[in-house]
PDB file of N, CA and C in Angstrom:
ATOM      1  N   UNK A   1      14.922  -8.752  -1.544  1.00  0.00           N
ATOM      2  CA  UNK A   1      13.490  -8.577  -1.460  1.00  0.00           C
ATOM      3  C   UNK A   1      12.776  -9.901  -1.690  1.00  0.00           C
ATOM      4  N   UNK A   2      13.345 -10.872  -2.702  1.00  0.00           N
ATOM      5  CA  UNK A   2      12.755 -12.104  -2.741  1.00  0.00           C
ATOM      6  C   UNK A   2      13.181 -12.830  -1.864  1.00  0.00           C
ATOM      7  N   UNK A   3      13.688 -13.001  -0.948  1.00  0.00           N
ATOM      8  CA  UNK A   3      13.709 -13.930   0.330  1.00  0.00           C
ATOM      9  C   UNK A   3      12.816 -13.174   1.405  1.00  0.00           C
ATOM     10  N   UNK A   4      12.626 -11.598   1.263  1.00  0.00           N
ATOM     11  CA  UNK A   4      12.134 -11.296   2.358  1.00  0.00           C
ATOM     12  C   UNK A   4      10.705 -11.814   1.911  1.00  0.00           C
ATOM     13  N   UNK A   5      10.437 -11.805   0.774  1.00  0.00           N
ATOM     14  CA  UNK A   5       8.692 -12.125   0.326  1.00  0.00           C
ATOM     15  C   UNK A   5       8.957 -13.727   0.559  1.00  0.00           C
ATOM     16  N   UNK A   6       9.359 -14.722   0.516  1.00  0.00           N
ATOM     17  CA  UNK A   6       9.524 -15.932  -0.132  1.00  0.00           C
ATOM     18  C   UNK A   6       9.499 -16.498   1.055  1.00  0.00           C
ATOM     19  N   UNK A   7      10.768 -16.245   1.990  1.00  0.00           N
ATOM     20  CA  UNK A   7      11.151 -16.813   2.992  1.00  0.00           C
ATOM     21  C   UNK A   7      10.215 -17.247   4.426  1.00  0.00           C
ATOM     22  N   UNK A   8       9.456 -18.573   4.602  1.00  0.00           N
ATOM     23  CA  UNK A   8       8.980 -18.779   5.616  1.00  0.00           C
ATOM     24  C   UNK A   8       9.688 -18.824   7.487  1.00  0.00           C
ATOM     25  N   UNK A   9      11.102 -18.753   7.021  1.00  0.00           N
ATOM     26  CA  UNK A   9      11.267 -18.997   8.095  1.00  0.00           C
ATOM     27  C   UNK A   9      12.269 -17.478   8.553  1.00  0.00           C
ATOM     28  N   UNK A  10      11.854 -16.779   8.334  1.00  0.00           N
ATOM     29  CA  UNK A  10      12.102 -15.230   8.219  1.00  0.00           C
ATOM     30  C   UNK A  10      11.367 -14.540   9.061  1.00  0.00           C
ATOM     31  N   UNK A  11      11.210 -13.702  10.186  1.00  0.00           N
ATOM     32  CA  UNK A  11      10.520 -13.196  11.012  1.00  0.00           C
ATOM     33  C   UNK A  11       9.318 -12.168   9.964  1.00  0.00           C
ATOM     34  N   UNK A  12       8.171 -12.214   9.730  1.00  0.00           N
ATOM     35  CA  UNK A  12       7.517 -11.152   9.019  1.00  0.00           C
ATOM     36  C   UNK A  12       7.025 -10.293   9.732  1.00  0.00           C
ATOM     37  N   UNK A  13       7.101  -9.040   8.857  1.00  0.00           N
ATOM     38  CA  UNK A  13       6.100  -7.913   9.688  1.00  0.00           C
ATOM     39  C   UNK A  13       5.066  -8.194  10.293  1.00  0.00           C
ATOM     40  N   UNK A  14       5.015  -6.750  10.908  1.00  0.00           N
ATOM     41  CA  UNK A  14       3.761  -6.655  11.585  1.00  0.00           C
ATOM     42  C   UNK A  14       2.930  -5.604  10.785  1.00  0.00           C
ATOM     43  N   UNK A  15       1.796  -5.651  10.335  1.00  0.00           N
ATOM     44  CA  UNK A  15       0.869  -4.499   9.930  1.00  0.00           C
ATOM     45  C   UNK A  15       1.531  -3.412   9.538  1.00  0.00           C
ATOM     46  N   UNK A  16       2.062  -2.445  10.597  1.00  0.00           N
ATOM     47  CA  UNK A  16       2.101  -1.670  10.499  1.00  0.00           C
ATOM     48  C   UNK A  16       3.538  -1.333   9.752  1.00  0.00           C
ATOM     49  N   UNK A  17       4.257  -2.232   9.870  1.00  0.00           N
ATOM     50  CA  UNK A  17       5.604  -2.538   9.600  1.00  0.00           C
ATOM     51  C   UNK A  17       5.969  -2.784   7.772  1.00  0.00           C
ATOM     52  N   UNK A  18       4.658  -3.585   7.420  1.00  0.00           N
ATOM     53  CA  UNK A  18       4.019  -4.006   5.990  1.00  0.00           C
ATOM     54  C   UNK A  18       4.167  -2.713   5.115  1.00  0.00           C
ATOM     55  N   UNK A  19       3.898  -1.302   5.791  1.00  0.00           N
ATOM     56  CA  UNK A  19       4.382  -0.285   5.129  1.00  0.00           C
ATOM     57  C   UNK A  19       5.579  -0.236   4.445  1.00  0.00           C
ATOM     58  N   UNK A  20       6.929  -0.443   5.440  1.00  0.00           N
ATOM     59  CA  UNK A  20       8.172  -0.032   4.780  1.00  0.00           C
ATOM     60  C   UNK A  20       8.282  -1.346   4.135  1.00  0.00           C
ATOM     61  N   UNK A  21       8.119  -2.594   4.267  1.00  0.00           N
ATOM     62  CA  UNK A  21       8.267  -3.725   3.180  1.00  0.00           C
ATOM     63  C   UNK A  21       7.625  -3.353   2.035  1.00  0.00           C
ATOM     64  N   UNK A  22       6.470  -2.854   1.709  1.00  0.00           N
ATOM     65  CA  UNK A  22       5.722  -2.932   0.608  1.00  0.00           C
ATOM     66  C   UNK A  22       6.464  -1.676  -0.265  1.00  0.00           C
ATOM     67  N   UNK A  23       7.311  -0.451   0.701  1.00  0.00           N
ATOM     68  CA  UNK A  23       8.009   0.779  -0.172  1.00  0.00           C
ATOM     69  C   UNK A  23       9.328   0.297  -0.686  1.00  0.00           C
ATOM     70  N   UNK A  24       9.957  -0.621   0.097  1.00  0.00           N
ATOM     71  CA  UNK A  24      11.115  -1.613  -0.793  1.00  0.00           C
ATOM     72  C   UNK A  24      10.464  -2.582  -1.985  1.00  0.00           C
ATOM     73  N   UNK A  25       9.419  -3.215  -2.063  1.00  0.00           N
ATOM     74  CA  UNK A  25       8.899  -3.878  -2.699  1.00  0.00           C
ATOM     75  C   UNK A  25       8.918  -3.215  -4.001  1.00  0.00           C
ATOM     76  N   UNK A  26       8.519  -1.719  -4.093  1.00  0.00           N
ATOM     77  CA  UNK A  26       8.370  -1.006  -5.239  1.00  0.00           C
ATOM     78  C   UNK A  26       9.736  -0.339  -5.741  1.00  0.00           C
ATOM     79  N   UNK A  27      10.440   0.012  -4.601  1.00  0.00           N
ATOM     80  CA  UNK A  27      11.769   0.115  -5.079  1.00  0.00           C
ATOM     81  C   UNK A  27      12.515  -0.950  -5.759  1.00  0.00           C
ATOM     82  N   UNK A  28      12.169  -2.081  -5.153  1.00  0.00           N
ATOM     83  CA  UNK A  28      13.010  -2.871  -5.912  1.00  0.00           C
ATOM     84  C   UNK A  28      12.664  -3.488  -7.398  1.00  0.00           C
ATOM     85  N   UNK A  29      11.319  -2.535  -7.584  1.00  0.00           N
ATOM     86  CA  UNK A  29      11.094  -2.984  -8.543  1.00  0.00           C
ATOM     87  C   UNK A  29       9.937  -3.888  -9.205  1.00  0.00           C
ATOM     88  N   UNK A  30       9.534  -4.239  -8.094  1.00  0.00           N
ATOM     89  CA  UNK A  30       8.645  -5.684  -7.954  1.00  0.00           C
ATOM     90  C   UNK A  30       7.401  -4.981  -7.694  1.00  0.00           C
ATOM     91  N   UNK A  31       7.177  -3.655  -8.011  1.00  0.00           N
ATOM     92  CA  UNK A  31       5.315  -3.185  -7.550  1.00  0.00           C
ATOM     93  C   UNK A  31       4.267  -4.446  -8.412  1.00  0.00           C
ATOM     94  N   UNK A  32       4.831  -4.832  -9.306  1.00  0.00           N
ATOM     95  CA  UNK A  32       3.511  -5.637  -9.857  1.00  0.00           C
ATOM     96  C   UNK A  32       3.529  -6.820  -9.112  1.00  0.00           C
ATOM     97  N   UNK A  33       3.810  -7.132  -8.068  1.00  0.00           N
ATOM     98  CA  UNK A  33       3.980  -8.364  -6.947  1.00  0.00           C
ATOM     99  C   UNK A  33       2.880  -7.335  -5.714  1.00  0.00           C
ATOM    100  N   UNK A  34       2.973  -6.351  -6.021  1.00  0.00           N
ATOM    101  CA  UNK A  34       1.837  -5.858  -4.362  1.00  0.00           C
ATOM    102  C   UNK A  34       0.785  -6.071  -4.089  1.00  0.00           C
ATOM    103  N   UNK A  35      -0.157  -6.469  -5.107  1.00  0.00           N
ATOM    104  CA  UNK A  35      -1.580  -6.557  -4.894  1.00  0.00           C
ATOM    105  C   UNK A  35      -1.834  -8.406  -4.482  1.00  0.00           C
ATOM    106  N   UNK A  36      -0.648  -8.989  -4.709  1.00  0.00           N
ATOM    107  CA  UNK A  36      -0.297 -10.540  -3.679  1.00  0.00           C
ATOM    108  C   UNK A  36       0.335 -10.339  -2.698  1.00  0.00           C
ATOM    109  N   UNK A  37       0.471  -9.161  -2.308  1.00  0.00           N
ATOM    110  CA  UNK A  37       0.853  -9.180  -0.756  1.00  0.00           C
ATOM    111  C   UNK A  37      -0.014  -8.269   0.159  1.00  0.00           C
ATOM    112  N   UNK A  38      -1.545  -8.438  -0.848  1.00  0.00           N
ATOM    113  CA  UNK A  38      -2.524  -8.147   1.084  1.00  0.00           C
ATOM    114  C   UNK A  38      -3.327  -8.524   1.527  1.00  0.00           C
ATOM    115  N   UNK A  39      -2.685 -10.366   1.705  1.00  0.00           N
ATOM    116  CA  UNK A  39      -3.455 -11.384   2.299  1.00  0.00           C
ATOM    117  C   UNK A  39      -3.938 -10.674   3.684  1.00  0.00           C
ATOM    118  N   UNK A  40      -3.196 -10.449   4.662  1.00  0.00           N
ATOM    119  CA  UNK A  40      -3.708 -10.378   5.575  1.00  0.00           C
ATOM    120  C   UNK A  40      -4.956  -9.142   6.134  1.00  0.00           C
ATOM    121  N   UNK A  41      -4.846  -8.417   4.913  1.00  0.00           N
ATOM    122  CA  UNK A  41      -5.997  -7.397   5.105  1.00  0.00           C
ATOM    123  C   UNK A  41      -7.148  -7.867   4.415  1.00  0.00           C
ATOM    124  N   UNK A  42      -7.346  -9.038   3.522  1.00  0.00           N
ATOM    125  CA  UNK A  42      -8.424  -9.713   3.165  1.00  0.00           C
ATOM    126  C   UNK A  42      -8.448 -10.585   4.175  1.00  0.00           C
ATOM    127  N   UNK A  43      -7.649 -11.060   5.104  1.00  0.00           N
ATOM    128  CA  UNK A  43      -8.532 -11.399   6.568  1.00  0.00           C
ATOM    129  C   UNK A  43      -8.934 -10.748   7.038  1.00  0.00           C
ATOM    130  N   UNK A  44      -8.622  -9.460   7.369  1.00  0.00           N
ATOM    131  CA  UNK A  44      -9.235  -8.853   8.096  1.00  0.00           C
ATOM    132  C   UNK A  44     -10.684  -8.209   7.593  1.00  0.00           C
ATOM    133  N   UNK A  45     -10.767  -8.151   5.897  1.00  0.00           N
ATOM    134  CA  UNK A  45     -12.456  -7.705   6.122  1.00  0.00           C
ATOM    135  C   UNK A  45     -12.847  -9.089   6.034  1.00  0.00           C
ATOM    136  N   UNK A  46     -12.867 -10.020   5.944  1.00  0.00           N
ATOM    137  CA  UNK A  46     -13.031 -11.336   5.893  1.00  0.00           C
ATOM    138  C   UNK A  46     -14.150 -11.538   7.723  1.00  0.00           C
ATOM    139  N   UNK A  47     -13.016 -10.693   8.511  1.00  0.00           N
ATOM    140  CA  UNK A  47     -13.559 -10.871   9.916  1.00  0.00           C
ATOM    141  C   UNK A  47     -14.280 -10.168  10.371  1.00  0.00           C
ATOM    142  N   UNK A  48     -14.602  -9.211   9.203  1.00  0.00           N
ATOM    143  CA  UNK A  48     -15.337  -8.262   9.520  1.00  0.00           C
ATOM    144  C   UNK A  48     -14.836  -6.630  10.319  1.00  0.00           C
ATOM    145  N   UNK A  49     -13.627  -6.492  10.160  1.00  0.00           N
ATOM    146  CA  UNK A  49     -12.720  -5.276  10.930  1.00  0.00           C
ATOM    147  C   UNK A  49     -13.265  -4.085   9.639  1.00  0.00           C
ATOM    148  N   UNK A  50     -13.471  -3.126  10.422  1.00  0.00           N
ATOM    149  CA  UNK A  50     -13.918  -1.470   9.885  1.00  0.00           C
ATOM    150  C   UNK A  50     -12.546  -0.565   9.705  1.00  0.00           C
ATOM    151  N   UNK A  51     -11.813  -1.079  10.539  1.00  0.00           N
ATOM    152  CA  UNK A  51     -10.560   0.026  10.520  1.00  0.00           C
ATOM    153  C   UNK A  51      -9.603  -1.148  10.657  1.00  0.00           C
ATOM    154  N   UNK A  52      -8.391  -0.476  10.220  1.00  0.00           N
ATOM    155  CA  UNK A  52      -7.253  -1.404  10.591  1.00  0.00           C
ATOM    156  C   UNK A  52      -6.469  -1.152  11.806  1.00  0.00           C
ATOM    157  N   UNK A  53      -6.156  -2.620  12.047  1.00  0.00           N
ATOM    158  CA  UNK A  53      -5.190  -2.828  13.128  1.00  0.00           C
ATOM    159  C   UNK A  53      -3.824  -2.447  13.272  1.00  0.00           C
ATOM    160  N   UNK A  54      -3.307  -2.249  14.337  1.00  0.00           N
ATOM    161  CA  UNK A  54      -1.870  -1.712  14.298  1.00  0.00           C
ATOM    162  C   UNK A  54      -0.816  -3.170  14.048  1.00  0.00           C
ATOM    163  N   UNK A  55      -1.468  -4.414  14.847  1.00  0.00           N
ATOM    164  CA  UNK A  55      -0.666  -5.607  14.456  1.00  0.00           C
ATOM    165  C   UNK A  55      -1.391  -6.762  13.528  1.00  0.00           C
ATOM    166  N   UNK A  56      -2.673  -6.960  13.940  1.00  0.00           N
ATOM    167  CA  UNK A  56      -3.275  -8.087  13.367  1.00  0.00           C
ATOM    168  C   UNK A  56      -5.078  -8.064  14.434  1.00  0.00           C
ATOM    169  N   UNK A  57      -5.201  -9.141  14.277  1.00  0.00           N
ATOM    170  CA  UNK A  57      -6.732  -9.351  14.918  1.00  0.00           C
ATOM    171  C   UNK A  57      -6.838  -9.165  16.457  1.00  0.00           C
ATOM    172  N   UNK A  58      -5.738  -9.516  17.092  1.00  0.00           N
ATOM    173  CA  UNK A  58      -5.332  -9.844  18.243  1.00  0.00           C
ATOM    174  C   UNK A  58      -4.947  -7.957  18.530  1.00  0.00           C
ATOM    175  N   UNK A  59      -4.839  -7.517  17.990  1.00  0.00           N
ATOM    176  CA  UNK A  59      -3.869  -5.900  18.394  1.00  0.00           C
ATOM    177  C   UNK A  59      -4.598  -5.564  19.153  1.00  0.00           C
ATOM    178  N   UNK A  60      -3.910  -4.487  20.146  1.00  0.00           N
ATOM    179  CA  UNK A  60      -4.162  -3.260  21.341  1.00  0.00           C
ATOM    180  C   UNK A  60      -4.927  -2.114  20.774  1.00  0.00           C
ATOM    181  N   UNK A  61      -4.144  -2.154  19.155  1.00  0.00           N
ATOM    182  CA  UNK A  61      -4.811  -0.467  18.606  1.00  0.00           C
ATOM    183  C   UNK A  61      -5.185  -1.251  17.814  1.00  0.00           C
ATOM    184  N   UNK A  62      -6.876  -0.896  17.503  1.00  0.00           N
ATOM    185  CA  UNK A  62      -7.702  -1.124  16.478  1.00  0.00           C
ATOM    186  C   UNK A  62      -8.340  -0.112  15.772  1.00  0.00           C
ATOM    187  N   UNK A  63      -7.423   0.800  15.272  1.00  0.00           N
ATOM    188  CA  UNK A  63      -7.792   1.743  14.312  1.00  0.00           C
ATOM    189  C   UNK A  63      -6.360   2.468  14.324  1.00  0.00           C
ATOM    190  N   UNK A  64      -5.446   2.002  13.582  1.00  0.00           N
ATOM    191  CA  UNK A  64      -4.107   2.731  13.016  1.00  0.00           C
ATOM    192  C   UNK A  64      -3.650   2.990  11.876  1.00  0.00           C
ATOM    193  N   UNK A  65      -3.107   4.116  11.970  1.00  0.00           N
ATOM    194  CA  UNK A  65      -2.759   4.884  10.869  1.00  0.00           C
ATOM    195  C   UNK A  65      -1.914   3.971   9.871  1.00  0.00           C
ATOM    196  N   UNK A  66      -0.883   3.323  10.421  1.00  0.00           N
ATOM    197  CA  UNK A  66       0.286   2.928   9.721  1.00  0.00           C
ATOM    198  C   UNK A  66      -0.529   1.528   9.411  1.00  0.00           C
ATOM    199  N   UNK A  67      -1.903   0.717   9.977  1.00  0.00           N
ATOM    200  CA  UNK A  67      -2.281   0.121   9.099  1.00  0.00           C
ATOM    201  C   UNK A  67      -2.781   0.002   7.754  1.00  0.00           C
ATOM    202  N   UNK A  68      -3.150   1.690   8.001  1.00  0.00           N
ATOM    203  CA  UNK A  68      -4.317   1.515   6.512  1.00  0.00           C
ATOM    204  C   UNK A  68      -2.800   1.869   5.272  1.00  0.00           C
ATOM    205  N   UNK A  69      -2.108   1.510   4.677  1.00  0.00           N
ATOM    206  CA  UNK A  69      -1.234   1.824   4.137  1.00  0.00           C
ATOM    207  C   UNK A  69      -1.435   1.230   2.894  1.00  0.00           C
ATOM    208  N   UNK A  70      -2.510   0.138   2.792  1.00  0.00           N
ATOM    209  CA  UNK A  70      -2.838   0.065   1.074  1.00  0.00           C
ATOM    210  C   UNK A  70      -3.433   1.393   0.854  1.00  0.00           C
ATOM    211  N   UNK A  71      -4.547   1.663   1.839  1.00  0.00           N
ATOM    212  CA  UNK A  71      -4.883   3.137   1.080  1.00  0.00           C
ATOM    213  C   UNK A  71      -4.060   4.151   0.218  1.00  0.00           C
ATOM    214  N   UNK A  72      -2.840   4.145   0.822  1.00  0.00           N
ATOM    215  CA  UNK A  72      -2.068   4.801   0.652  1.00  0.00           C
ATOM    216  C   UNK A  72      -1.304   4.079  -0.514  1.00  0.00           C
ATOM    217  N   UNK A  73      -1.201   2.739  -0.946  1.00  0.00           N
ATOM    218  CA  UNK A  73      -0.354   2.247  -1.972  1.00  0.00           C
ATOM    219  C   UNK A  73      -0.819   1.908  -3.012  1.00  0.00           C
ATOM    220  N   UNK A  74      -2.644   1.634  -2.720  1.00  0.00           N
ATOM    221  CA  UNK A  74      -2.957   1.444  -3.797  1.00  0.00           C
ATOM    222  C   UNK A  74      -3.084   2.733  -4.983  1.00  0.00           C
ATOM    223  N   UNK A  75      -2.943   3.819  -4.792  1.00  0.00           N
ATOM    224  CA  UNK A  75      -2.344   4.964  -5.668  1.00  0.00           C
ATOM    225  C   UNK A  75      -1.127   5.189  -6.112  1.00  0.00           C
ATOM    226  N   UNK A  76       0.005   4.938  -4.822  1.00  0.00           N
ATOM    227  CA  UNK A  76       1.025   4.873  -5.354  1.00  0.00           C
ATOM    228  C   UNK A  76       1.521   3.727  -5.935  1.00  0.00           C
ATOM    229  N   UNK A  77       1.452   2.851  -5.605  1.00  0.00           N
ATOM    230  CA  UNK A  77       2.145   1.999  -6.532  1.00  0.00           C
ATOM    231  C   UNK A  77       1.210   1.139  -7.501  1.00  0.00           C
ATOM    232  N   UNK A  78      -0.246   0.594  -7.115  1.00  0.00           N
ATOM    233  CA  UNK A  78      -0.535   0.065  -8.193  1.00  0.00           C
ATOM    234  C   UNK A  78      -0.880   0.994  -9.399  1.00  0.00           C
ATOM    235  N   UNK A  79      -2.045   2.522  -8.934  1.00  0.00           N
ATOM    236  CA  UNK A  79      -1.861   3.467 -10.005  1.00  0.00           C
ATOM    237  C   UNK A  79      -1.019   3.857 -10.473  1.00  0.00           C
ATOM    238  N   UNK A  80       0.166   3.821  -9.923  1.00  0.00           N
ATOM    239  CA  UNK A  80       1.513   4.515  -9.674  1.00  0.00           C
ATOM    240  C   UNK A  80       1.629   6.117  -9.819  1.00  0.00           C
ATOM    241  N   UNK A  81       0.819   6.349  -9.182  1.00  0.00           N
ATOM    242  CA  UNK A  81       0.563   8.123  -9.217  1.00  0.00           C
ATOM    243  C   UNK A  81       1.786   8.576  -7.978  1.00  0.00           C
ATOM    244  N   UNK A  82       2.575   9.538  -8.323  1.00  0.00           N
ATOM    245  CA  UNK A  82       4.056   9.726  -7.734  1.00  0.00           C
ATOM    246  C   UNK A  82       4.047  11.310  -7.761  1.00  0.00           C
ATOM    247  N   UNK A  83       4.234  11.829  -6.659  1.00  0.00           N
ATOM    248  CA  UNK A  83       4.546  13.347  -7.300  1.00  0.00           C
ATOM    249  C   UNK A  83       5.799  13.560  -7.372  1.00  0.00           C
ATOM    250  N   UNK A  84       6.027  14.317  -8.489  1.00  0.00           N
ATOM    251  CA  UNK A  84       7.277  14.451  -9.392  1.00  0.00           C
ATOM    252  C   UNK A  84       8.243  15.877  -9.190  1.00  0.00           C
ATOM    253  N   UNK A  85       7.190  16.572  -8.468  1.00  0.00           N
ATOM    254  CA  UNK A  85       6.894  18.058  -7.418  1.00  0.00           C
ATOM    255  C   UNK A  85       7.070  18.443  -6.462  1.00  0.00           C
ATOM    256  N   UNK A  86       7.024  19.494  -5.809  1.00  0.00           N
ATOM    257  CA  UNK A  86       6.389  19.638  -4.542  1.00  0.00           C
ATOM    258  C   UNK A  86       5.118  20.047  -4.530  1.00  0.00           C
ATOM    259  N   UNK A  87       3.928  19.242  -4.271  1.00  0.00           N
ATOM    260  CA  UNK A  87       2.671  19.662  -3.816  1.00  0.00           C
ATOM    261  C   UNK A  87       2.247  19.282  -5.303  1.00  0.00           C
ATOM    262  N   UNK A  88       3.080  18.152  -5.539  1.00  0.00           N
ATOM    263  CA  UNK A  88       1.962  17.432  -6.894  1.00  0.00           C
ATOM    264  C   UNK A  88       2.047  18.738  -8.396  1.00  0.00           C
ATOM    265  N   UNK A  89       2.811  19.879  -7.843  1.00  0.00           N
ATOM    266  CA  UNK A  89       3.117  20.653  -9.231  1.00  0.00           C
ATOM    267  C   UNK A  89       3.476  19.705 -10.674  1.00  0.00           C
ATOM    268  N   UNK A  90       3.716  18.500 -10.377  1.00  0.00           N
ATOM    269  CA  UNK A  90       4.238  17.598 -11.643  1.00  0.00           C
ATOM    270  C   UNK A  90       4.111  16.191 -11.168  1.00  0.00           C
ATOM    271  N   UNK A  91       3.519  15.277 -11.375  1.00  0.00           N
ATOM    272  CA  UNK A  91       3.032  14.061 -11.497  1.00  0.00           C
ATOM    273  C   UNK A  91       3.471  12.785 -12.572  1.00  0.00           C
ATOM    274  N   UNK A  92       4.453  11.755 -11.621  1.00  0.00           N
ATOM    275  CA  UNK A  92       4.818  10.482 -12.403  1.00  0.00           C
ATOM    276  C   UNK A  92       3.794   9.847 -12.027  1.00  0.00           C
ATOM    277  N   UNK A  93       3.691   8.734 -13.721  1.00  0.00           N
ATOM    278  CA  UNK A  93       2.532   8.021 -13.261  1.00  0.00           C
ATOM    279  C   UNK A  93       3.238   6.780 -13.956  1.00  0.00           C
ATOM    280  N   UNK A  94       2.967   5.484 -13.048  1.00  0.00           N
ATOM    281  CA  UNK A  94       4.040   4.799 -13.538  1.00  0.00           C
ATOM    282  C   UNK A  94       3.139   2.886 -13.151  1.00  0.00           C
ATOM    283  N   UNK A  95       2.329   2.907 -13.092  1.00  0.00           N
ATOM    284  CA  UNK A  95       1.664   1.725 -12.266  1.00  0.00           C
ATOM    285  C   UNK A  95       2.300   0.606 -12.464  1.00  0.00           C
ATOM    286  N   UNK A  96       1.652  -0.173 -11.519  1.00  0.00           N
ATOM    287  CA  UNK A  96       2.249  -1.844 -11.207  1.00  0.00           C
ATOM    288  C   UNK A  96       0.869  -2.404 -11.237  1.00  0.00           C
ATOM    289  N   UNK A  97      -0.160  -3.038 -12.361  1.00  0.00           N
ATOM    290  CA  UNK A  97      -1.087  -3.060 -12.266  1.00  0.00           C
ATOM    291  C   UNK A  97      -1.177  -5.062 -11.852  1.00  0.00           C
ATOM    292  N   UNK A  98       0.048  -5.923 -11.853  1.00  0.00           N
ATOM    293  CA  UNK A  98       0.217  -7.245 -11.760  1.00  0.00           C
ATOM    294  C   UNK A  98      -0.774  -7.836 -12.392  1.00  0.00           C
ATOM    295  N   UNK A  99      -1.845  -8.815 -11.831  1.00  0.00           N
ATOM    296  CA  UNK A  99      -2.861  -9.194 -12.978  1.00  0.00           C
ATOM    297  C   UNK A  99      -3.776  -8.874 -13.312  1.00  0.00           C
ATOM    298  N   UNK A 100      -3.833  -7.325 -12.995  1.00  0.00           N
ATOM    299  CA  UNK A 100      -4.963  -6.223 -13.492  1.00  0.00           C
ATOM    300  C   UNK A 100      -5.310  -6.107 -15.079  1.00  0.00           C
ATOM    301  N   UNK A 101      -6.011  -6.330 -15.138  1.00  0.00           N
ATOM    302  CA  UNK A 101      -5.927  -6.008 -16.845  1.00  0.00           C
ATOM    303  C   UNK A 101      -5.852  -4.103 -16.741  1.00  0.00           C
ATOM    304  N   UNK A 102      -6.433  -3.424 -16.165  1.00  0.00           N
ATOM    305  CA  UNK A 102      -6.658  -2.062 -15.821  1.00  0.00           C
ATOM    306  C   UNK A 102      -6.764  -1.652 -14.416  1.00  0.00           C
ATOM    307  N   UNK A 103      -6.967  -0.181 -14.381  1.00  0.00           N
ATOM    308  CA  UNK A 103      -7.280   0.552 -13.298  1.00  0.00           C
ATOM    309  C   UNK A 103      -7.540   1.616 -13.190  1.00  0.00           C
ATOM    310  N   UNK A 104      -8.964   2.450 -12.661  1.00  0.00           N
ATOM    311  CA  UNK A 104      -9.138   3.843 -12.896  1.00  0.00           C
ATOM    312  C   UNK A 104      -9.316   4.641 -11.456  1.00  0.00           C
ATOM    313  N   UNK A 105      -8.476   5.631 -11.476  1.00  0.00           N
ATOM    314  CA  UNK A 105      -8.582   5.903 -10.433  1.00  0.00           C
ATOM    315  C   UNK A 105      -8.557   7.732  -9.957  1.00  0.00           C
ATOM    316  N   UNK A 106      -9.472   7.981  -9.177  1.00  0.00           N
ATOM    317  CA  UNK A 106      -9.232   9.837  -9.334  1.00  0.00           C
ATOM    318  C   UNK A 106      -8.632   9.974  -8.046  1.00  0.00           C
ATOM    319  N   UNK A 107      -7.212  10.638  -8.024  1.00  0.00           N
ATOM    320  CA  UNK A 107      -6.754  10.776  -7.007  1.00  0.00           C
ATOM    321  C   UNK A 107      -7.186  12.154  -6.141  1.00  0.00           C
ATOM    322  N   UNK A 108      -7.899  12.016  -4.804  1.00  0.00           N
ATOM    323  CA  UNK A 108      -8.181  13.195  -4.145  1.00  0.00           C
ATOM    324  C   UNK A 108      -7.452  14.976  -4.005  1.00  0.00           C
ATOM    325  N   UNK A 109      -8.133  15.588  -4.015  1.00  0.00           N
ATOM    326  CA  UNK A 109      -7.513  17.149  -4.400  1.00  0.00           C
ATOM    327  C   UNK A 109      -6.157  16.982  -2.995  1.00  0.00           C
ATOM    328  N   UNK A 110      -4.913  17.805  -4.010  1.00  0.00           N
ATOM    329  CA  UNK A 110      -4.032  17.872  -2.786  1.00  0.00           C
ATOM    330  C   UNK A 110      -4.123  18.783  -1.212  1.00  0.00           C
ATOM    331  N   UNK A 111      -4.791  19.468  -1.238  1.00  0.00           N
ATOM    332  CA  UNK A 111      -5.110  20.393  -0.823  1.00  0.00           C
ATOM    333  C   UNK A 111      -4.571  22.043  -0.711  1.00  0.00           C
ATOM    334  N   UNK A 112      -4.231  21.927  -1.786  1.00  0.00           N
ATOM    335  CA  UNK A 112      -3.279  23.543  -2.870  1.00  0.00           C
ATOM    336  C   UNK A 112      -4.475  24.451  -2.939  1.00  0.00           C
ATOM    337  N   UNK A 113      -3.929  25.391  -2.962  1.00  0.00           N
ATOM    338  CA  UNK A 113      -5.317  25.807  -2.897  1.00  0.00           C
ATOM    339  C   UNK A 113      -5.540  26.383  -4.548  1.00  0.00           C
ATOM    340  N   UNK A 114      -4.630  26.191  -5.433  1.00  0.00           N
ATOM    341  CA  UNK A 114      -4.982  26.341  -7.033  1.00  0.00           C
ATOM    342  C   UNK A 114      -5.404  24.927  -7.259  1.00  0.00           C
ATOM    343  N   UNK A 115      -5.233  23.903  -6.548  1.00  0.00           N
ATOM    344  CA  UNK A 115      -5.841  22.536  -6.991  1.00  0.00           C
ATOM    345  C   UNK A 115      -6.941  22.179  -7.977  1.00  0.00           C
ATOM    346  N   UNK A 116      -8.111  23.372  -7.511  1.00  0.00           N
ATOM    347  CA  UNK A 116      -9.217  23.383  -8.527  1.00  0.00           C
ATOM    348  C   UNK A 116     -10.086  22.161  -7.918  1.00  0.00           C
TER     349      UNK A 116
END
């Protein structure tokens, strides 16, 4: 995992690809390293992009799913909110907060319908 982060002369993802790197990233252990790896989506509001890209600035699809995947990580891994369940019946919470001093965060209803 540290050559795949480290290594310049290493082919890097693409956007959408940044997903399964960033779910090894936490497997391996290293979640408090994630919130330094989303340079390239601070270019992109930087450029002013509303939705994310499927590759970068240059992409075909400019609004993809498998881009927006901090959405998706910044719960799991920096909150580290994990369901421990099926359907969130039991909840690990385990964060990678790196040089966060904190983080508060309400994670959206699962859609159970005892959710409350």
């Amino acid at each position: 995992m540290e050559q795949a982060l480290n290594r310049e002369d290493l082919v890097q993802p693409t956007i959408y690809r940044r997903f399964y790197e960033m779910e090894a990233l936490a497997r391996a252990g290293l979640g408090d390293r994630y919130l330094d790896q989303l340079g390239i989506w601070k270019e992109m509001l930087r450029a002013g992009v509303t939705t994310w890209p499927e590759t970068g600035l240059e992409s075909r699809s400019e609004c993809h799913g498998w881009g927006a995947s901090p959405n998706y990580h910044l719960y799991e891994i920096v909150a580290g909110i994990r369901p421990a369940a099926p359907g969130y019946g039991r909840v690990e919470i385990a964060p990678h907060l790196g040089a966060l001093e904190g983080v508060q965060v309400t994670l959206p209803p699962s859609g159970r319908a005892d959710s409350g």
